[in-house]
N, C-alpha and C. Protein backbone atom coordinates (compact mmCIF):
# COMPACT_ATOMS: atom_id res chain seq x y z
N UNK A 1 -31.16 271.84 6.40
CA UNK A 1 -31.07 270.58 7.07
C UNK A 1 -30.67 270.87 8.50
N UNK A 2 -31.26 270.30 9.38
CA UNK A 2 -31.03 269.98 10.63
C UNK A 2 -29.47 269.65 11.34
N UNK A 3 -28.83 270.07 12.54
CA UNK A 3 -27.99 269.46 12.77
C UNK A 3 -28.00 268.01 13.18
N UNK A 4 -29.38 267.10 13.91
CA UNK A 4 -29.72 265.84 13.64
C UNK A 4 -29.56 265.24 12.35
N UNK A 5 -30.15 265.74 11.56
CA UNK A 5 -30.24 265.02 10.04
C UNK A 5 -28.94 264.67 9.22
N UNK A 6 -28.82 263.64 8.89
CA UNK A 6 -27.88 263.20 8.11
C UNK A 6 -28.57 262.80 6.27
N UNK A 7 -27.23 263.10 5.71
CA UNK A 7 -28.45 263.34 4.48
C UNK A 7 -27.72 261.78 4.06
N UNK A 8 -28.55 260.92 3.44
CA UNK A 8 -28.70 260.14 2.73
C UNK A 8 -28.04 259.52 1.96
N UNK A 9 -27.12 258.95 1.39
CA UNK A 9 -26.88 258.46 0.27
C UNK A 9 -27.26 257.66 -1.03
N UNK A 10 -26.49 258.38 -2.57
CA UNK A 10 -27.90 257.45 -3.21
C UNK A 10 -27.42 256.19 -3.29
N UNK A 11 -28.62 255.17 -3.73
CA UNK A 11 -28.22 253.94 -3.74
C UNK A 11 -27.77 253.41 -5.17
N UNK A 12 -26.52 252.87 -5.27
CA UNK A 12 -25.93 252.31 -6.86
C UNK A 12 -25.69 251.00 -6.72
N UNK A 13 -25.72 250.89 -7.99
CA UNK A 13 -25.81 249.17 -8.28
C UNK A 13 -24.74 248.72 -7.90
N UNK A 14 -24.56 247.26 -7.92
CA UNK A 14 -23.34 246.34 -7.39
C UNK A 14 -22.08 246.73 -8.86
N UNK A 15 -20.76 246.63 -7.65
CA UNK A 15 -19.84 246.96 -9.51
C UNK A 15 -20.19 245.36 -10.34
N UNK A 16 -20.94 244.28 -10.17
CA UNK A 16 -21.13 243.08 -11.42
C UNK A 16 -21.99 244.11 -12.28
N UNK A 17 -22.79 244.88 -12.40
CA UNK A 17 -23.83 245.42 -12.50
C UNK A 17 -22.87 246.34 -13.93
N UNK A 18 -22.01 247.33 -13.56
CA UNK A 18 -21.19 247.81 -14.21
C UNK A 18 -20.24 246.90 -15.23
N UNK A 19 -19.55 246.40 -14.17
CA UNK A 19 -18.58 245.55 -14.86
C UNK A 19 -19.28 245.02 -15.99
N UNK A 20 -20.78 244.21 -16.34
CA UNK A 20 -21.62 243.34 -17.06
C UNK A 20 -21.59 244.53 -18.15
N UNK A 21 -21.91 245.83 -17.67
CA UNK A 21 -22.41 246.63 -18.78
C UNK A 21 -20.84 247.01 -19.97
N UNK A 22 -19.88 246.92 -18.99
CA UNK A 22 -18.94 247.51 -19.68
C UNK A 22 -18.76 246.07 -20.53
N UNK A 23 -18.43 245.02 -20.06
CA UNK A 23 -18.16 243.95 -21.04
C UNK A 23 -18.95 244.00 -22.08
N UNK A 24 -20.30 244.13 -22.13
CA UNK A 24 -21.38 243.78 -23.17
C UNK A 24 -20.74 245.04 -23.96
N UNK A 25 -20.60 246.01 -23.63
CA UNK A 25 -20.25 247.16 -24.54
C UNK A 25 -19.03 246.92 -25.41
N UNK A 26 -18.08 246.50 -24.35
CA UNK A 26 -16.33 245.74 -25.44
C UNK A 26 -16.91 244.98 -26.17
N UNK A 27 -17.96 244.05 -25.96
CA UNK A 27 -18.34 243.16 -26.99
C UNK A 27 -18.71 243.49 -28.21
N UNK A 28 -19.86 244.22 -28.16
CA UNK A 28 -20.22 244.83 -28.94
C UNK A 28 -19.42 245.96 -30.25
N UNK A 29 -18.80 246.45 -29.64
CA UNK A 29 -16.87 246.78 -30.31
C UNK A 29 -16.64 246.38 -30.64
N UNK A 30 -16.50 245.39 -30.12
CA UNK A 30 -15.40 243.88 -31.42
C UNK A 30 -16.01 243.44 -32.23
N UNK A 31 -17.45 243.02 -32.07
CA UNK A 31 -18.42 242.76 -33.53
C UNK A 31 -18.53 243.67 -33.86
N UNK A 32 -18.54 245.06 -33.93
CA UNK A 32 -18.87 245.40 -34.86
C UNK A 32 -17.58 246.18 -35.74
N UNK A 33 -16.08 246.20 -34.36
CA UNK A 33 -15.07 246.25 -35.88
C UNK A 33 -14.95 244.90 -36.76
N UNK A 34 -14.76 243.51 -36.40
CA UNK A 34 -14.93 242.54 -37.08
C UNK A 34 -15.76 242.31 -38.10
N UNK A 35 -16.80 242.38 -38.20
CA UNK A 35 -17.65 242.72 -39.17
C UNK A 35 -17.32 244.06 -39.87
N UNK A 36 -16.74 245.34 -39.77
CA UNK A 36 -16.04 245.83 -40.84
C UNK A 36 -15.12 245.66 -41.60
N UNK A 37 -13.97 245.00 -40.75
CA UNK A 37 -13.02 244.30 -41.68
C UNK A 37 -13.07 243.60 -42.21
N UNK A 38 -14.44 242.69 -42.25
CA UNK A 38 -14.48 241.26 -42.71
C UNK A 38 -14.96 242.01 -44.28
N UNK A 39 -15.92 243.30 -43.79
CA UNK A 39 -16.56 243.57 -44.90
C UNK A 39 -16.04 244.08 -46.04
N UNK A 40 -14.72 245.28 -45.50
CA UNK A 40 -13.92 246.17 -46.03
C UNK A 40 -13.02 245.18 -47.15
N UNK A 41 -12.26 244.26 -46.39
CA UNK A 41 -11.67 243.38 -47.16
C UNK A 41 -12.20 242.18 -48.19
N UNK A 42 -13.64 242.40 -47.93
CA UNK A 42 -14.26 241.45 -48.90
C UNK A 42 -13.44 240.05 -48.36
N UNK A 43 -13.47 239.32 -47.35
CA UNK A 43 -12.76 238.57 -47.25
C UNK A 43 -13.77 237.24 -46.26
N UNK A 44 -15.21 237.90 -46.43
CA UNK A 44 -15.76 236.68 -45.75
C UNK A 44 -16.63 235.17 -46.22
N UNK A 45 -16.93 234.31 -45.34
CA UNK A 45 -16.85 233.04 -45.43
C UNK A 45 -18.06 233.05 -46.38
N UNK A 46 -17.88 231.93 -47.34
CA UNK A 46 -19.17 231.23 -48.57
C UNK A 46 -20.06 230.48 -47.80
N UNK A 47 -20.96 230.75 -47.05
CA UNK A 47 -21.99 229.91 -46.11
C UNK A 47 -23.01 229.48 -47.52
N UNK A 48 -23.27 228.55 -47.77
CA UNK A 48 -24.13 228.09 -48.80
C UNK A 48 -25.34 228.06 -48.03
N UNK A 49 -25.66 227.56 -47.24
CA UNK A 49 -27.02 227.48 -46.58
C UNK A 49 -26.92 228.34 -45.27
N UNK A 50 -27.94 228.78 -44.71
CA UNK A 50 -28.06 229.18 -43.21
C UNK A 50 -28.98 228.43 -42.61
N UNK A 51 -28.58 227.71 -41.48
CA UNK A 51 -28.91 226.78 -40.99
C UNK A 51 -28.62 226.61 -39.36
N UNK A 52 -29.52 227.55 -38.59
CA UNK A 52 -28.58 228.43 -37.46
C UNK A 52 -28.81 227.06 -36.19
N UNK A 53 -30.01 226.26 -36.71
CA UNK A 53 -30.14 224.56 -35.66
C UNK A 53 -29.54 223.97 -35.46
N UNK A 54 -29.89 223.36 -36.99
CA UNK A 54 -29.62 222.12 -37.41
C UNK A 54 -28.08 222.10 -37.99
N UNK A 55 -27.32 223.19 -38.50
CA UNK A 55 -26.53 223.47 -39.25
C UNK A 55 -25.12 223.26 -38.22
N UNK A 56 -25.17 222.85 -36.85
CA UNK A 56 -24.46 222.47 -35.84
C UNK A 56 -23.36 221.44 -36.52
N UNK A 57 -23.53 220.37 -36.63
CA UNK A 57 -22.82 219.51 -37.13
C UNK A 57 -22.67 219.18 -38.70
N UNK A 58 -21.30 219.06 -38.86
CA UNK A 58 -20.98 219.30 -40.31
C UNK A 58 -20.85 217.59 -40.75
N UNK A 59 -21.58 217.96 -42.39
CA UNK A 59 -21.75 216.40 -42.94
C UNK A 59 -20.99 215.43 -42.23
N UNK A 60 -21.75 213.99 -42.06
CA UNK A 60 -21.20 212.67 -41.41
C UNK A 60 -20.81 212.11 -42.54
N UNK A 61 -21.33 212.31 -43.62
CA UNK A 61 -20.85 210.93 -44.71
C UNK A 61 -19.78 212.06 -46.10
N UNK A 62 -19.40 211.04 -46.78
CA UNK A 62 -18.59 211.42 -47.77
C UNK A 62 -20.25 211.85 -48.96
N UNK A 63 -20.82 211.17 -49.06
CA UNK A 63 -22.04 212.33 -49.91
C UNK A 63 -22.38 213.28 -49.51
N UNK A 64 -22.99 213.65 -47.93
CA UNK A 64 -23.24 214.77 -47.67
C UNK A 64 -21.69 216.03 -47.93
N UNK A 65 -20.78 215.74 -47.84
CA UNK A 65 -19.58 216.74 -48.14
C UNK A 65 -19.64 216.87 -49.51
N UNK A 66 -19.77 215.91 -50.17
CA UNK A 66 -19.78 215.87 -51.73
C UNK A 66 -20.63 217.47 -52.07
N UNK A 67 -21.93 216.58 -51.96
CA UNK A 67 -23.38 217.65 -52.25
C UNK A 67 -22.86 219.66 -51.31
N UNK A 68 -22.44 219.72 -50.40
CA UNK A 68 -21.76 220.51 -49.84
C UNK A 68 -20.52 221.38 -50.57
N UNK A 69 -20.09 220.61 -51.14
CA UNK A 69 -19.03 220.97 -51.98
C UNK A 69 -19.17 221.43 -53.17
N UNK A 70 -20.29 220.49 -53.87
CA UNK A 70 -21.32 221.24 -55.10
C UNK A 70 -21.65 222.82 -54.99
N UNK A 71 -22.66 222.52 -53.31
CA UNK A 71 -22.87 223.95 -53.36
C UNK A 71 -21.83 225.27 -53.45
N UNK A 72 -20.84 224.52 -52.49
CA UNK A 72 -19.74 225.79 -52.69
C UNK A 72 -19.26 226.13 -53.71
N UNK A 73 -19.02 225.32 -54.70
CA UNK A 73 -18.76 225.77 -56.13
C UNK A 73 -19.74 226.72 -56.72
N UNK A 74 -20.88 226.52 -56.47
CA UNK A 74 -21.83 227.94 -57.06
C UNK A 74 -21.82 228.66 -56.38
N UNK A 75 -20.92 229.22 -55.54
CA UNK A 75 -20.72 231.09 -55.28
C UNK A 75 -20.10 231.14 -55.66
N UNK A 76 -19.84 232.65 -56.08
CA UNK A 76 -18.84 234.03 -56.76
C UNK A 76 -17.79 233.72 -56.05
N UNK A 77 -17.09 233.47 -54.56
CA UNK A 77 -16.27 233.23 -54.04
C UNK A 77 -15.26 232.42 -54.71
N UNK A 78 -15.65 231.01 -54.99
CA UNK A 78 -15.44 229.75 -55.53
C UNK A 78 -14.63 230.48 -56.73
N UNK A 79 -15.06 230.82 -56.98
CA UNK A 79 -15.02 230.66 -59.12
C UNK A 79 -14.23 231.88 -59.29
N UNK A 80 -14.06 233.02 -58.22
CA UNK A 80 -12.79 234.10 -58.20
C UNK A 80 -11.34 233.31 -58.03
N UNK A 81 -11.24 232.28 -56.63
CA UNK A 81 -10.28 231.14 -56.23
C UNK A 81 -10.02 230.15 -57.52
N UNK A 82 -10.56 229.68 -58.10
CA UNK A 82 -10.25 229.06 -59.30
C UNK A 82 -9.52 229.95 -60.56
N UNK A 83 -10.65 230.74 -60.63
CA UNK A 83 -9.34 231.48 -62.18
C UNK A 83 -8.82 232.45 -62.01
């Protein structure tokens, strides 16, 4: 290199750029110890239906909880809590 020449620097991303990556990564950590413990302990929720839309708002009327409540009684969950 020249005594004129100045060499260059490389160009790096903005630290949001980093910072974004490192968060998504902690995130990703935490789901996926959460989801081991949930698993390890056998300790997770009786979802009777999956319903990832519509499944937003939980029954308005005293039948829809009823029928809801039916269902939860037919999982394995249910019926360990009872006897």
């Amino acid at each position: 290199m020249s005594v004129g020449q100045q060499q260059q620097l490389p160009v790096v991303s903005p630290p949001a750029v980093g910072n974004w990556l490192l968060l998504s990564s902690v995130l990703v950590f935490v789901v996926i110890v959460v989801g081991g413990v949930t698993r390890l302990t056998e300790s997770g929720l009786s979802i009777t239906e999956w319903r990832p839309i519509t499944g937003i708002l939980p029954p308005l009327s005293r039948t829809e909880w009823e029928d809801e409540f039916k269902k939860y009684k037919a999982t394995p969950e249910f019926r360990l809590c009872v006897h």
